[in-house]
Structures are given as structure tokens and as C-alpha cells.
N, C-alpha and C. Protein backbone atom coordinates (compact mmCIF):
# COMPACT_ATOMS: atom_id res chain seq x y z
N UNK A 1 21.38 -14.25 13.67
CA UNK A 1 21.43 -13.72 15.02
C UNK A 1 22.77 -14.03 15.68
N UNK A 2 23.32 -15.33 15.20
CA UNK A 2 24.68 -15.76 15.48
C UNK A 2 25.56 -14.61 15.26
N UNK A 3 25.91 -13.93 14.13
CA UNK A 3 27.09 -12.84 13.67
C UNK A 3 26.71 -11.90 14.57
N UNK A 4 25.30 -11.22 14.19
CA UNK A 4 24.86 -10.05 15.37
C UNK A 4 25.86 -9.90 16.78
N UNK A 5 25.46 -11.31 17.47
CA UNK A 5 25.76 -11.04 19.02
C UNK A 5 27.59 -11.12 19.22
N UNK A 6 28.12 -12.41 17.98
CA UNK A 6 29.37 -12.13 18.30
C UNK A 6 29.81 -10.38 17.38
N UNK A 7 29.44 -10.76 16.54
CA UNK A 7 29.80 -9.00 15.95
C UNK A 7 29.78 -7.99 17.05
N UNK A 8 28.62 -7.92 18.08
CA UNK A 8 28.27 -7.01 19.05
C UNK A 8 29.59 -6.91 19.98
N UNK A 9 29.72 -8.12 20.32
CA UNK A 9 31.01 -8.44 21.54
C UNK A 9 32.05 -7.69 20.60
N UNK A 10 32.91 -8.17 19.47
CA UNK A 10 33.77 -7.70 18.67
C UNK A 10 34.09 -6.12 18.82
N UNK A 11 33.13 -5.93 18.18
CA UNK A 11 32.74 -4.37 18.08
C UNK A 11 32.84 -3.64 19.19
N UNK A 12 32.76 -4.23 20.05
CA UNK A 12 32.68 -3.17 21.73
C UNK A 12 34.12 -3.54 21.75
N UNK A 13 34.45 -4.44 21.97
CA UNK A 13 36.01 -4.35 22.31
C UNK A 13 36.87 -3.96 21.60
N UNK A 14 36.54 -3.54 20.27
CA UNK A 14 37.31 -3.43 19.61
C UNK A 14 37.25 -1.61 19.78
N UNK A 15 36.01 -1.05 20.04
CA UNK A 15 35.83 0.19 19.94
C UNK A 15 35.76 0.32 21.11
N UNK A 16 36.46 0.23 22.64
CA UNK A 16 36.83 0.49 23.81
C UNK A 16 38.60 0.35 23.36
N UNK A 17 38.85 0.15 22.29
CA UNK A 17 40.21 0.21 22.55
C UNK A 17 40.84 1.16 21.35
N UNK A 18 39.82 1.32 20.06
CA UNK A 18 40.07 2.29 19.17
C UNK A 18 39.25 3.56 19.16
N UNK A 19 38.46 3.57 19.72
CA UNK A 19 37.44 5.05 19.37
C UNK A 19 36.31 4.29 17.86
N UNK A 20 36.09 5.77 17.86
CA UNK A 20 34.70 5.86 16.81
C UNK A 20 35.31 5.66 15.27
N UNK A 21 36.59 5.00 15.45
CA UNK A 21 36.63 4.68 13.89
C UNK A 21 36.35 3.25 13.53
N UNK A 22 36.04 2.74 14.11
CA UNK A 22 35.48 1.24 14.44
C UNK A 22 33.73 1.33 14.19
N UNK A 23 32.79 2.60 14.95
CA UNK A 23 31.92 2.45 14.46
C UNK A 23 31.67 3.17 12.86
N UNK A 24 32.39 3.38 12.66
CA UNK A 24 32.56 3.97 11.23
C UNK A 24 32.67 2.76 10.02
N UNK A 25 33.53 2.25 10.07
CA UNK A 25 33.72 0.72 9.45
C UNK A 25 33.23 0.18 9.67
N UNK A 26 32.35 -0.26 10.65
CA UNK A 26 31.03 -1.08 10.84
C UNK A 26 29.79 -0.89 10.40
N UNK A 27 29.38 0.43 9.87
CA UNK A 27 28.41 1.31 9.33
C UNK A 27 28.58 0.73 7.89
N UNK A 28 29.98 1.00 7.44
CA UNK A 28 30.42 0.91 5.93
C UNK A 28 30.30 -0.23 5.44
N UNK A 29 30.08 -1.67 6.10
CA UNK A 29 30.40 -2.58 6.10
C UNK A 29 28.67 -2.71 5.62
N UNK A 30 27.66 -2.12 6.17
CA UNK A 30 26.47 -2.80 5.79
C UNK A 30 26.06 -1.76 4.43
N UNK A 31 26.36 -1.10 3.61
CA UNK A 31 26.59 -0.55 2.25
C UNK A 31 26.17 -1.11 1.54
N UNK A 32 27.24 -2.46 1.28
CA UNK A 32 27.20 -2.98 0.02
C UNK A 32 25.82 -4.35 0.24
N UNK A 33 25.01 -4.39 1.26
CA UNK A 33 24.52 -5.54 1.59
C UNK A 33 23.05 -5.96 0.70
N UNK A 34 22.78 -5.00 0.04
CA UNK A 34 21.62 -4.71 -0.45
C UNK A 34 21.62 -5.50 -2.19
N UNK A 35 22.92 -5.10 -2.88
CA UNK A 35 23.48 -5.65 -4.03
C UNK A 35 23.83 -6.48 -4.06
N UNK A 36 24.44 -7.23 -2.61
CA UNK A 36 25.55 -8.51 -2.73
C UNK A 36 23.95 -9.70 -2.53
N UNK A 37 22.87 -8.96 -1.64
CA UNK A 37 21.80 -10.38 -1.63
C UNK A 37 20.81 -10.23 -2.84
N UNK A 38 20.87 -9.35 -3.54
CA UNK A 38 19.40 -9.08 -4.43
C UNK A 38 20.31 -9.74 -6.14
N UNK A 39 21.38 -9.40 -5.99
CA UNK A 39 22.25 -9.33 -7.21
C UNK A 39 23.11 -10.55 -7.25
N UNK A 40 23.28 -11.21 -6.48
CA UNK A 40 24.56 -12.28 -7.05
C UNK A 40 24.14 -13.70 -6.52
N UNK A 41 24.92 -14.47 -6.29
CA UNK A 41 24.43 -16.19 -6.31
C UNK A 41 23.90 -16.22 -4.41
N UNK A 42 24.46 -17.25 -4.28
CA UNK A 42 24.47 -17.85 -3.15
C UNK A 42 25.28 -17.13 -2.17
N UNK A 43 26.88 -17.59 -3.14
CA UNK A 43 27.73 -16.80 -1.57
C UNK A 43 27.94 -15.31 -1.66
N UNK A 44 27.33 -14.83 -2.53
CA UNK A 44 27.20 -13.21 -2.33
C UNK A 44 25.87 -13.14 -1.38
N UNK A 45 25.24 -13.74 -1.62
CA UNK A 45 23.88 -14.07 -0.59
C UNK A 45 24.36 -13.96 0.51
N UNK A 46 24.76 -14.99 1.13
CA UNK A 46 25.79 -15.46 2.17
C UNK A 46 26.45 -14.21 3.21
N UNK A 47 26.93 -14.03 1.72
CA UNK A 47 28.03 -12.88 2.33
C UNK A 47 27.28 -11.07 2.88
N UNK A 48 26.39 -11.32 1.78
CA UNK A 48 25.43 -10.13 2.40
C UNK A 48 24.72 -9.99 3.66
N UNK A 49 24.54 -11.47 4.02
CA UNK A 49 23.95 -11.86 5.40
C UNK A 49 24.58 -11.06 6.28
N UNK A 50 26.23 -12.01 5.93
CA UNK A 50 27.00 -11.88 7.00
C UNK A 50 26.95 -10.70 7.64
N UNK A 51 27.49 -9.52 6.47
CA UNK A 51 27.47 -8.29 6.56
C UNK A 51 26.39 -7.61 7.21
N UNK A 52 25.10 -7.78 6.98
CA UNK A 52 23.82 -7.55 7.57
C UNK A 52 24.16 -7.48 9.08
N UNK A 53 24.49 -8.51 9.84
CA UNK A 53 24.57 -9.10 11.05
C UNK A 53 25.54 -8.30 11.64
N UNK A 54 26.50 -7.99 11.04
CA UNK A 54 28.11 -7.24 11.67
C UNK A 54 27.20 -5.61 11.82
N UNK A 55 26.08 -5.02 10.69
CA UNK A 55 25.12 -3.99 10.96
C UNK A 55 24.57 -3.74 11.76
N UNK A 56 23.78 -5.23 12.37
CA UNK A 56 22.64 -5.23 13.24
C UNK A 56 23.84 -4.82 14.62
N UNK A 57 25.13 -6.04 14.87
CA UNK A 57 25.47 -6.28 15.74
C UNK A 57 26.27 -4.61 16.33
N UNK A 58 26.51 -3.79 15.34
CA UNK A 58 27.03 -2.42 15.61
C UNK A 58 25.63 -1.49 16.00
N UNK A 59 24.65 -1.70 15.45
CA UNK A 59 23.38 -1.19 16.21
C UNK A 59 23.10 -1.25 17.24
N UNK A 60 23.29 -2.51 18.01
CA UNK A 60 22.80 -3.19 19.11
C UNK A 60 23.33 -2.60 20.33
N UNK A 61 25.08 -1.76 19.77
CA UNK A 61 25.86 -1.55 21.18
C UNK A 61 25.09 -0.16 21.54
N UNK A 62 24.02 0.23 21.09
CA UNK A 62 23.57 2.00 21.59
C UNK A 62 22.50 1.61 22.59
């Protein structure tokens, strides 16, 4: 929930200052999240989280 809310903040500011190609790369970003937690160790685990959260947190701004 930690990444979510700062991801959320990120993401707005970052896409008040670039447009919709920001929510585009943030979309892309939750892709690979499915393989990196089902398929690899720990810090692909980890890292799939992360990614998860930067998903949720680009959801959250609608």
C-alpha cells in the first residue's frame, strides 16, 4: 500500500507535467508482474510487488 500511494503522488505529478504518456508507462509497467511473482525467486517476487503497486497507484488517480 506503501508504493501505491507514493506511486499515486509520482504519477500525478509527473502526468500534470507530461500528458498521457506517463499513463501509458505506468500501464506497461504492470505487464510483466504476473511472471516476475509466479516464476522467479524472491526478488523477482519483490520486484513484481513493486510493480503491482506503481499499477494500483496509476489506477487510483481516476
Amino acid at each position: 500500500m506503501g508504493v501505491d500511494g507514493l506511486a499515486a503522488l509520482v504519477i500525478r505529478r509527473l502526468y500534470d507535467r507530461s500528458g498521457t504518456w506517463v499513463l501509458l508507462a505506468g500501464a506497461l509497467c504492470s505487464v510483466p508482474v504476473a511472471p516476475l511473482v509466479y516464476f522467479g525467486g524472491f526478488g523477482c517476487g519483490l520486484t513484481g510487488a513493486i510493480l503491482w503497486g506503481i499499477g494500483m497507484g496509476l489506477r487510483s488517480l481516476s
